[in-house]
C-alpha atoms as a PDB file:
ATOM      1  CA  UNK A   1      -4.740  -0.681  19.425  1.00  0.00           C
ATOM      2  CA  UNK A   2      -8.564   0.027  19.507  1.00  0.00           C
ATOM      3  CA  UNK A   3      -9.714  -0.060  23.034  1.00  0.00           C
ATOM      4  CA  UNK A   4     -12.405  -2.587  22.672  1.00  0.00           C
ATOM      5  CA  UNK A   5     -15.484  -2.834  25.327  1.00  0.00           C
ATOM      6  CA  UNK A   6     -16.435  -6.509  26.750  1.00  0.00           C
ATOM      7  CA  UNK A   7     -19.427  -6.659  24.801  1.00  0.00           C
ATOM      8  CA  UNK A   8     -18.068  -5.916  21.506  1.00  0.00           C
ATOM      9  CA  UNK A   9     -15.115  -8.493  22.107  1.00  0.00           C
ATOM     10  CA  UNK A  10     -17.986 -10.845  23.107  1.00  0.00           C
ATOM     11  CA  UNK A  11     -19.681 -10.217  19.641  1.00  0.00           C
ATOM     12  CA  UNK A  12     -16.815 -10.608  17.603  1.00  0.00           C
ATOM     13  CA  UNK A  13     -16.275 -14.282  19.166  1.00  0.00           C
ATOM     14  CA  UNK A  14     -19.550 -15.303  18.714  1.00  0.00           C
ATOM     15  CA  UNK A  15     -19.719 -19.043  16.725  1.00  0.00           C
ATOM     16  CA  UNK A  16     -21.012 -17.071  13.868  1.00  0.00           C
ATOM     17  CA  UNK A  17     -18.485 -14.057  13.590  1.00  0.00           C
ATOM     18  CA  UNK A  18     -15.288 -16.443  14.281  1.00  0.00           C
ATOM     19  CA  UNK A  19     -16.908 -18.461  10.955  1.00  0.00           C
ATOM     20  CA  UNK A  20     -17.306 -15.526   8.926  1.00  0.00           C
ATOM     21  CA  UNK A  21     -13.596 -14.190   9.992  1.00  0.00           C
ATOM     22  CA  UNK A  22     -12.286 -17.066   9.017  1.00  0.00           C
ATOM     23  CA  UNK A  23     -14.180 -17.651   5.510  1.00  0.00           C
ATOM     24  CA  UNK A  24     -13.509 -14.509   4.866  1.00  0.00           C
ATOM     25  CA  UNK A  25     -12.074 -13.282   1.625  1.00  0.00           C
ATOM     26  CA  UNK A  26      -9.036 -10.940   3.801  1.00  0.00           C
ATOM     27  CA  UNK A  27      -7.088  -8.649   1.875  1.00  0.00           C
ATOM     28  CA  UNK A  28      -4.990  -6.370   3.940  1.00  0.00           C
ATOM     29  CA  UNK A  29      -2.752  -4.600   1.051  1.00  0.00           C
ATOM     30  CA  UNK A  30      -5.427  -1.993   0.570  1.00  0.00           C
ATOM     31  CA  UNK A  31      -4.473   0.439   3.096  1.00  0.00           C
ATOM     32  CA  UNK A  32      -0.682  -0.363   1.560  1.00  0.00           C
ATOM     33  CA  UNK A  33      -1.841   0.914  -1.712  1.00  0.00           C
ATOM     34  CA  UNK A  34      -3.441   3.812  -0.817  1.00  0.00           C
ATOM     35  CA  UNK A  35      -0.780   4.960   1.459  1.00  0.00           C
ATOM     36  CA  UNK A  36       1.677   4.340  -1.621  1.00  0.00           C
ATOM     37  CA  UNK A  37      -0.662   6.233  -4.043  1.00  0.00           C
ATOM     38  CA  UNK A  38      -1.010   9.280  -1.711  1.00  0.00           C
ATOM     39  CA  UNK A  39       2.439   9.828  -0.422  1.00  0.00           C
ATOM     40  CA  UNK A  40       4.090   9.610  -3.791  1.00  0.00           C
ATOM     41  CA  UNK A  41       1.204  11.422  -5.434  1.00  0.00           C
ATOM     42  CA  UNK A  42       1.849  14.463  -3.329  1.00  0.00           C
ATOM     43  CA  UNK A  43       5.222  14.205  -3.015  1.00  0.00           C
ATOM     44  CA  UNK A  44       6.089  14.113  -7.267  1.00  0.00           C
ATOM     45  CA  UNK A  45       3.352  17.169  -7.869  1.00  0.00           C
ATOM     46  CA  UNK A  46       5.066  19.131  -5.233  1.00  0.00           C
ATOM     47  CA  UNK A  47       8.435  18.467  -6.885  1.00  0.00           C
ATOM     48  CA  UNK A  48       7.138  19.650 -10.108  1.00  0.00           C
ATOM     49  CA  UNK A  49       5.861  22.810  -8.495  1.00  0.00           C
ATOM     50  CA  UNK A  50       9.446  23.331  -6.896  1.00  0.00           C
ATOM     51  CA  UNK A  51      11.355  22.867  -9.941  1.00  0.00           C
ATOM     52  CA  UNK A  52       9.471  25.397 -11.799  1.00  0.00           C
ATOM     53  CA  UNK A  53       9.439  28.070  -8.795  1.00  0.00           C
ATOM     54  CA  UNK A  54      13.087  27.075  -7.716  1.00  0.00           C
ATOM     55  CA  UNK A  55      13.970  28.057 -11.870  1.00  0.00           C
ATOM     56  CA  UNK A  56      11.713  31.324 -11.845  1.00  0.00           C
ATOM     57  CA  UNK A  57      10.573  30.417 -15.653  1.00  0.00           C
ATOM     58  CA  UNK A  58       8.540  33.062 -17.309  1.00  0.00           C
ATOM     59  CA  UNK A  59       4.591  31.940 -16.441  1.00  0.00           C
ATOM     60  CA  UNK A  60       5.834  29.529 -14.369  1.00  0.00           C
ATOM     61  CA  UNK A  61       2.374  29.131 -12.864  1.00  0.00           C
ATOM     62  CA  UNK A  62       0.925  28.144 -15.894  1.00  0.00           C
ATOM     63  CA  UNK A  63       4.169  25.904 -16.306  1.00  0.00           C
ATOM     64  CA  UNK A  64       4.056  24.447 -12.870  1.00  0.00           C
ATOM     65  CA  UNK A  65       0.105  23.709 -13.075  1.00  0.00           C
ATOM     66  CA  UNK A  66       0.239  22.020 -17.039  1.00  0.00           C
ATOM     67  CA  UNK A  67       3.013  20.000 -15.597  1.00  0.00           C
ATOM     68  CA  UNK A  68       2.056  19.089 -12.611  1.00  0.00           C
ATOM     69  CA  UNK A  69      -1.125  18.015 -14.284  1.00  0.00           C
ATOM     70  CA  UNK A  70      -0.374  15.741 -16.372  1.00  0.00           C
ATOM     71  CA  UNK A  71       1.936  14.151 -13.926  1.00  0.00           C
ATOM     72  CA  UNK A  72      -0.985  13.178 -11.493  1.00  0.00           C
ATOM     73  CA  UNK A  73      -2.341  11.704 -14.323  1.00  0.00           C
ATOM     74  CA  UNK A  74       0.494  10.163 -16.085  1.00  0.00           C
ATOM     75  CA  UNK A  75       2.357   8.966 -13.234  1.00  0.00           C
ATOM     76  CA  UNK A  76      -0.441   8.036 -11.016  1.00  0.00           C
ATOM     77  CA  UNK A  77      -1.384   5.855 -13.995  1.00  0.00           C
ATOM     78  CA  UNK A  78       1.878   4.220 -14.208  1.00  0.00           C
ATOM     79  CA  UNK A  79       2.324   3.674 -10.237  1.00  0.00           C
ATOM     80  CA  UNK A  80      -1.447   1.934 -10.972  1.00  0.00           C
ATOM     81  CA  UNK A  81       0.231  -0.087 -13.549  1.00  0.00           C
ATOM     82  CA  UNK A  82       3.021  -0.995 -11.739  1.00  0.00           C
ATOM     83  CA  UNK A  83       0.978  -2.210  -8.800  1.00  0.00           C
ATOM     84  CA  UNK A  84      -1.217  -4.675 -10.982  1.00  0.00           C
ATOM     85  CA  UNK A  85       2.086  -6.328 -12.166  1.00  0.00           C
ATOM     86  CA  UNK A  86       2.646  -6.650  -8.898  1.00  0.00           C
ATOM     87  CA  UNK A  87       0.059  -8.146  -7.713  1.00  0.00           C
ATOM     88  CA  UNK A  88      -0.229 -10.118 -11.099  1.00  0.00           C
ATOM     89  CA  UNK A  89       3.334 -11.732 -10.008  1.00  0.00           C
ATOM     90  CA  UNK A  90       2.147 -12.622  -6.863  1.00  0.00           C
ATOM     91  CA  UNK A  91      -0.750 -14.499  -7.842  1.00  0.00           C
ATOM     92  CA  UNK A  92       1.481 -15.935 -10.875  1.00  0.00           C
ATOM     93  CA  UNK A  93       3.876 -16.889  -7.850  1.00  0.00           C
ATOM     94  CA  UNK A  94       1.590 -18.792  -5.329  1.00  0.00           C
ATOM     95  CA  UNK A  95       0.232 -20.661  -8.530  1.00  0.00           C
ATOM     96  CA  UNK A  96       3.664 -21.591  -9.632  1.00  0.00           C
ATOM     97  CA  UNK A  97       4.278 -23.121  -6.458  1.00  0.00           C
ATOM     98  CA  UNK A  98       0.983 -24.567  -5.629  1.00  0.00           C
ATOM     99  CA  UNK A  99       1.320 -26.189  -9.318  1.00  0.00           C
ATOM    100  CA  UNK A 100       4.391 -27.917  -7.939  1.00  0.00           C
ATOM    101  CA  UNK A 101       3.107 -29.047  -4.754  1.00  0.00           C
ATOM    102  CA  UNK A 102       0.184 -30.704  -6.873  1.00  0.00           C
ATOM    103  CA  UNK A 103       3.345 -32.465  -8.322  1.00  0.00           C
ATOM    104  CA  UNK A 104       5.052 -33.494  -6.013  1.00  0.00           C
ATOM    105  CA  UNK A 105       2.015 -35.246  -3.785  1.00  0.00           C
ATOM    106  CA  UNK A 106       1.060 -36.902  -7.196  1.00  0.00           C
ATOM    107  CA  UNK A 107       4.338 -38.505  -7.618  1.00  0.00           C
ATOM    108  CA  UNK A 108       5.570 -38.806  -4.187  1.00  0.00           C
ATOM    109  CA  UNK A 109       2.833 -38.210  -1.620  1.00  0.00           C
ATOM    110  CA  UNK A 110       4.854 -40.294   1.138  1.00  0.00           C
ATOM    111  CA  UNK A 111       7.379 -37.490   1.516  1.00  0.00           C
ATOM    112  CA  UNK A 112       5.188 -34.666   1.406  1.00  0.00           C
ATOM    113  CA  UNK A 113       3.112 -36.723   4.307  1.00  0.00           C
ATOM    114  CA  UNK A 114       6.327 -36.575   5.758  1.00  0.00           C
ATOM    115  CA  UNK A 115       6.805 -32.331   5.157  1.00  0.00           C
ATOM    116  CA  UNK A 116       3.381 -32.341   7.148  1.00  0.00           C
ATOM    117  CA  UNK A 117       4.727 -34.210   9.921  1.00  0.00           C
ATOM    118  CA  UNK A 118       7.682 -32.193  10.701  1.00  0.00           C
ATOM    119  CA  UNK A 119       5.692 -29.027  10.297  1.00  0.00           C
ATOM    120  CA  UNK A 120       3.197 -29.850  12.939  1.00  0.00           C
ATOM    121  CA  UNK A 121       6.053 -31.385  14.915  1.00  0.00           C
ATOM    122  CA  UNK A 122       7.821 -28.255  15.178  1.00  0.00           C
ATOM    123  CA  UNK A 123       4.178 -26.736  16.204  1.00  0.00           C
ATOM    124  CA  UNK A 124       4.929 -29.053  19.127  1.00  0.00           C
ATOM    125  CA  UNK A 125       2.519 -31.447  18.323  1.00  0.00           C
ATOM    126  CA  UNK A 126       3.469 -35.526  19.129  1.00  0.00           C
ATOM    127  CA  UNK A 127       2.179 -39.114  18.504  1.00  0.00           C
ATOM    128  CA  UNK A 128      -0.789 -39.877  18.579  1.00  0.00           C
ATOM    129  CA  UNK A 129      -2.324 -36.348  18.076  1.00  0.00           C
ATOM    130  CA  UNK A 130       0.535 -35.788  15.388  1.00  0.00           C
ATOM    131  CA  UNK A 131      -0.444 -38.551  13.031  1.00  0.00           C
ATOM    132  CA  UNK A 132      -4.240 -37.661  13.281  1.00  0.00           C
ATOM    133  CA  UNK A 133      -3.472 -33.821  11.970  1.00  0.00           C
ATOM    134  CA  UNK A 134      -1.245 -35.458   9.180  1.00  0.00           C
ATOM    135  CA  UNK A 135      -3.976 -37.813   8.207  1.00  0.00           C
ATOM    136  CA  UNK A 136      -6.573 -35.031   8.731  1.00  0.00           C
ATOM    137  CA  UNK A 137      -4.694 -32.654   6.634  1.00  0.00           C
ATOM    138  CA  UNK A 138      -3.985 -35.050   3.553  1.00  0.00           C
ATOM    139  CA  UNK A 139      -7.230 -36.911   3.205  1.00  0.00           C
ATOM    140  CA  UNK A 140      -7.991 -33.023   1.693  1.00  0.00           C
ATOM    141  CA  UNK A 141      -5.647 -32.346  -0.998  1.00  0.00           C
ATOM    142  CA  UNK A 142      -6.762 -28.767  -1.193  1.00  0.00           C
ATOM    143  CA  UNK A 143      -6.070 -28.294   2.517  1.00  0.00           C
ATOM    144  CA  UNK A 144      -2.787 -30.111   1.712  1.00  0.00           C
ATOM    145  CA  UNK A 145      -1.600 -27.947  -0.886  1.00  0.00           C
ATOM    146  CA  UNK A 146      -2.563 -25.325   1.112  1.00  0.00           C
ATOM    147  CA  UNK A 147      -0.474 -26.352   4.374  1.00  0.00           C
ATOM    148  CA  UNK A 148       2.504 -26.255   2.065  1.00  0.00           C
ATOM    149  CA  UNK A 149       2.454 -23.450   0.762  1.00  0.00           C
ATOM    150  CA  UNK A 150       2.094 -21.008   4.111  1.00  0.00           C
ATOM    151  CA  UNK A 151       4.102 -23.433   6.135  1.00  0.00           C
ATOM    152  CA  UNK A 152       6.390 -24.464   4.020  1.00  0.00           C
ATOM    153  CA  UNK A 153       7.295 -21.823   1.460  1.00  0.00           C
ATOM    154  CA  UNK A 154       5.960 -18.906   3.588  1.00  0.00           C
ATOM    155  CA  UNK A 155       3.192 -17.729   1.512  1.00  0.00           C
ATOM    156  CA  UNK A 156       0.635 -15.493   1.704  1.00  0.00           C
ATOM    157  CA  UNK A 157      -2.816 -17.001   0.234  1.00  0.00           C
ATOM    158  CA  UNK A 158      -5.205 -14.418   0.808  1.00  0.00           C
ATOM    159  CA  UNK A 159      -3.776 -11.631  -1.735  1.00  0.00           C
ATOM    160  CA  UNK A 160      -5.271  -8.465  -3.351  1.00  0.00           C
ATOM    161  CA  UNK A 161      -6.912  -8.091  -6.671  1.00  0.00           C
ATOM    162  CA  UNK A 162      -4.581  -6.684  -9.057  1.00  0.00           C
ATOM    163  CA  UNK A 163      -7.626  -4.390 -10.326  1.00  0.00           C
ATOM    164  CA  UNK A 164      -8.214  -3.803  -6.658  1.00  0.00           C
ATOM    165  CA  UNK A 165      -4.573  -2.832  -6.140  1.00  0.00           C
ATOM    166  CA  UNK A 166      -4.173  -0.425  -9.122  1.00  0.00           C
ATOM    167  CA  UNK A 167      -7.318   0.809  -8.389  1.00  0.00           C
ATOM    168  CA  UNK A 168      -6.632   2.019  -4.732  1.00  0.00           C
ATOM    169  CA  UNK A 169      -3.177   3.413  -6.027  1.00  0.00           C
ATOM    170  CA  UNK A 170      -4.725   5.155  -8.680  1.00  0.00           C
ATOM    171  CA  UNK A 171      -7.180   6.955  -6.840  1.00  0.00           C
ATOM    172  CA  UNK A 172      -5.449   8.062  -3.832  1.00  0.00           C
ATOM    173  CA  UNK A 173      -2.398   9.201  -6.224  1.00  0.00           C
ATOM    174  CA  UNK A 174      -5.200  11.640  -7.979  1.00  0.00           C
ATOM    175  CA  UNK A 175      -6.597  12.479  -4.813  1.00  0.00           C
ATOM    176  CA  UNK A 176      -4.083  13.401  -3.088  1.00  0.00           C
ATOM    177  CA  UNK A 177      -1.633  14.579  -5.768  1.00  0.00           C
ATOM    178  CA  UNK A 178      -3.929  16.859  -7.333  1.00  0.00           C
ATOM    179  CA  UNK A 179      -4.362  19.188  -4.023  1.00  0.00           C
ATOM    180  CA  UNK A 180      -0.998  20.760  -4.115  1.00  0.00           C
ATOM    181  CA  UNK A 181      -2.085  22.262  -7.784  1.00  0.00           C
ATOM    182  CA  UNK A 182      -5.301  23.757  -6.237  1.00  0.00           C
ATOM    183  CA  UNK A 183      -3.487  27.332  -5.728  1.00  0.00           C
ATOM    184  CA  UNK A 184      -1.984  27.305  -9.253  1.00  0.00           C
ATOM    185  CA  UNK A 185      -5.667  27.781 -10.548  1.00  0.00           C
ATOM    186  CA  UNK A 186      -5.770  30.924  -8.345  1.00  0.00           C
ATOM    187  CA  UNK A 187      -2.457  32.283 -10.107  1.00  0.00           C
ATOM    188  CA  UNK A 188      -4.039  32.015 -13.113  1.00  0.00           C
ATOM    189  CA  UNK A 189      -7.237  33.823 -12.791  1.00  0.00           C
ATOM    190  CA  UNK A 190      -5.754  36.122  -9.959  1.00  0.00           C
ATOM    191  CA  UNK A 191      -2.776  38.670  -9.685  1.00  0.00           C
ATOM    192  CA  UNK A 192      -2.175  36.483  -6.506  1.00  0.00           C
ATOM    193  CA  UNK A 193       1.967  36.648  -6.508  1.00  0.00           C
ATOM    194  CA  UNK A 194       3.956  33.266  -7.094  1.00  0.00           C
ATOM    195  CA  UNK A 195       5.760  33.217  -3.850  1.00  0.00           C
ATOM    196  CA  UNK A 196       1.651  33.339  -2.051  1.00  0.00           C
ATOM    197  CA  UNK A 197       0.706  30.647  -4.863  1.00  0.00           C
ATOM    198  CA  UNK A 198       3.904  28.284  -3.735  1.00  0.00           C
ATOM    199  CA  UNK A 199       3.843  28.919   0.069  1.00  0.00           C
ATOM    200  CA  UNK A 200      -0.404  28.018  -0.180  1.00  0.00           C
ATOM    201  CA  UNK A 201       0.700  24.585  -2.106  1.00  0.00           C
ATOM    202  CA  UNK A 202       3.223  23.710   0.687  1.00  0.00           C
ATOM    203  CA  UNK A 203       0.578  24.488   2.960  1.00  0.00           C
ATOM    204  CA  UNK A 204      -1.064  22.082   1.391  1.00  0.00           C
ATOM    205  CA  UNK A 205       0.872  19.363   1.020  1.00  0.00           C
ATOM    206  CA  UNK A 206       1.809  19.564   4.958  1.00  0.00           C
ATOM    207  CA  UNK A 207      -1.859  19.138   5.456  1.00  0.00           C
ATOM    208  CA  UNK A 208      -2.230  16.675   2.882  1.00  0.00           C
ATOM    209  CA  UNK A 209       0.797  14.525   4.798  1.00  0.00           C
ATOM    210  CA  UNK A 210      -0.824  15.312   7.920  1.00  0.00           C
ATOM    211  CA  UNK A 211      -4.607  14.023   6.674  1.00  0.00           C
ATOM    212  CA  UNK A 212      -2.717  10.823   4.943  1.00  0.00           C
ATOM    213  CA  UNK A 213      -1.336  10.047   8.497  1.00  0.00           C
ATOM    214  CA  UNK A 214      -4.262  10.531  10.146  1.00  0.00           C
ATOM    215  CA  UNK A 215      -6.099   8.016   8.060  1.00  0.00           C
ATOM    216  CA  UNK A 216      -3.491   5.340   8.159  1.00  0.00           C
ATOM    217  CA  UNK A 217      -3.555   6.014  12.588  1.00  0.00           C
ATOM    218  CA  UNK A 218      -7.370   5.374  12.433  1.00  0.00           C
ATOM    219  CA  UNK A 219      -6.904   2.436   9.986  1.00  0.00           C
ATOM    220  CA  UNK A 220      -4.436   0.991  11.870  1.00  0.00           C
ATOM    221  CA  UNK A 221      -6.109   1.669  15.937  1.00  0.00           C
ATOM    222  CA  UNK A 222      -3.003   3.850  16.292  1.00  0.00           C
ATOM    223  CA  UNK A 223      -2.223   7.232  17.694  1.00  0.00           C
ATOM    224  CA  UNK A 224      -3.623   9.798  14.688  1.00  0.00           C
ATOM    225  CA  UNK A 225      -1.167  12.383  16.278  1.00  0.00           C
ATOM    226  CA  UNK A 226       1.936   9.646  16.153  1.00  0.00           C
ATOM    227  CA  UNK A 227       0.743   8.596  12.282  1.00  0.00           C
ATOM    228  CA  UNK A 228       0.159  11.866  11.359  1.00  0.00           C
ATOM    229  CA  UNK A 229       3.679  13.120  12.359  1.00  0.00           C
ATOM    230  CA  UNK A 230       5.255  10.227  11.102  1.00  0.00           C
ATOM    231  CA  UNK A 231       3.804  10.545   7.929  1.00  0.00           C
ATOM    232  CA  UNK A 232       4.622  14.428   7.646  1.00  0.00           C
ATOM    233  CA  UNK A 233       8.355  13.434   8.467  1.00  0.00           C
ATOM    234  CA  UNK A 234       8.699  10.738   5.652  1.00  0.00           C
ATOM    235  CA  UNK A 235       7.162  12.553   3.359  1.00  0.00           C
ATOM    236  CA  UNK A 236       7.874  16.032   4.192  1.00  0.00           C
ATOM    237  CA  UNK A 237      11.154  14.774   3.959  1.00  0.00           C
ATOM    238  CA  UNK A 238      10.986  13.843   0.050  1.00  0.00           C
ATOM    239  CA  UNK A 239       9.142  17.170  -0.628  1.00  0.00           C
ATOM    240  CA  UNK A 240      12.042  19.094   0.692  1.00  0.00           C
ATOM    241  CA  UNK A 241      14.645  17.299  -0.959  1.00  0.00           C
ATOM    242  CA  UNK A 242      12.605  18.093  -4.410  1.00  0.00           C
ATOM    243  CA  UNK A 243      12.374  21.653  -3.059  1.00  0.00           C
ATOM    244  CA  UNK A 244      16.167  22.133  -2.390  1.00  0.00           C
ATOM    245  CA  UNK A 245      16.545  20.364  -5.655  1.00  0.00           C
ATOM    246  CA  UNK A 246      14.499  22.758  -8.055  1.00  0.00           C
ATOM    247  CA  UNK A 247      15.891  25.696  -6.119  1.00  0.00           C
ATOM    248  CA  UNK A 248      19.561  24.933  -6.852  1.00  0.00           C
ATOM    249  CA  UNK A 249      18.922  23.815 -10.554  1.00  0.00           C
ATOM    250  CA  UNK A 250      17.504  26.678 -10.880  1.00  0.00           C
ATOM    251  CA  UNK A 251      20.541  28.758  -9.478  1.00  0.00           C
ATOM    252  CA  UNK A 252      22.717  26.536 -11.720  1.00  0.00           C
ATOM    253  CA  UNK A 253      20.348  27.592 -15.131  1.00  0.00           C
ATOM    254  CA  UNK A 254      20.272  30.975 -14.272  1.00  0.00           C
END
């Protein structure tokens, strides 16, 4: 974690910051997203690269670089897409169950008094401080509802936007995904040689991997060496396999 001096402990626990930390709107899928977005971004436009290289096509460059194109576009779009849905379903869930809970203290508000008091009873709370939290808790039905749902049912209130979410994905797949093409462009106004123009892109991508770990270390007050490897093995990992995989389909088509 971040080492953190006395006085800037001290000003994050001032009456003030403690108020605004916990009115706060938190959201902590972001990093999430963009990790998601980045990784697979570089990892699916290097496996387009290798599958044309690993099949020697005739102007593969110009193959390899249309392709991988519209694949940063296409499929960052779709990962995008797919996150929004998401985090569409997990709004749609915690209002599914917080419409229930409305029912349920409606009709029967003695036994969800009662859900309240074994909750805070397993907190190790006991009479008489028990029944004042019960009381205090349901004289607010929002802060009732509430209770249920995260202590009960396990939910997660604060969530991400689903704009937010799609958003993030979308721009760190194009980010990121588009830097492994950046040596195609030389291969096609250059008589720089494929194997050069494939061994620059997995250059890349390494230092892509490398930069994407980096950024989740420093996000996360963790080692950027640690992260960065970590994130080089995963996905360096997935890059190879759709190396190996181009390379021995191509074998098998020639």
């Amino acid at each position: 974690m971040h080492n953190v001096s006395d006085e800037e402990l001290h000003a994050q626990h001032t009456h003030i910051a403690i108020s605004e930390r916990i009115d706060g709107n938190h959201s902590h899928g972001d990093l999430g997203d963009i990790m998601l977005g980045a990784v697979d971004g570089t990892v699916t436009t290097f496996a387009i690269i290798s599958g044309v290289a690993g099949t020697g096509l005739e102007h593969g460059v110009l193959v390899a670089f249309v392709l991988g194109l519209s694949n940063v576009l296409a499929d960052g779009f779709s990962m995008a897409a797919s996150n929004y849905l998401k985090a569409r379903s997990d709004l749609q869930t915690i209002e599914n169950y917080r419409q229930m809970e409305e029912m349920h203290i409606e009709r029967f508000p003695e036994y969800e008094r009662e859900e309240i008091r074994q909750i805070y009873k397993r907190k190790g709370f006991s009479d008489p401080l028990l029944e004042q939290i019960v009381e205090q808790i349901c004289s607010n039905r929002t802060q009732w509802v509430n209770t249920m749902l995260t202590d009960e049912w396990g939910l997660q209130l604060s969530t991400s936007s689903p704009l937010r979410s799609a958003g993030f994905t979308f721009a760190a797949f194009l980010s990121a995904g588009i830097i492994p093409l950046l040596p195609l462009l030389l291969g096609l106004v250059s008589t720089i040689s494929s194997n050069q123009i494939f061994l620059l892109s997995a250059s890349l991508t390494i230092l892509t991997f490398l930069t994407t770990g980096a950024f989740r270390g420093k996000a996360l007050g963790r080692s950027l060496i640690l992260s960065a490897l970590e994130t080089l093995f995963v996905g360096g990992s997935a890059a190879a396999l759709a190396y190996f995989v181009g390379h021995y389909l191509g074998a098998v088509i020639l």
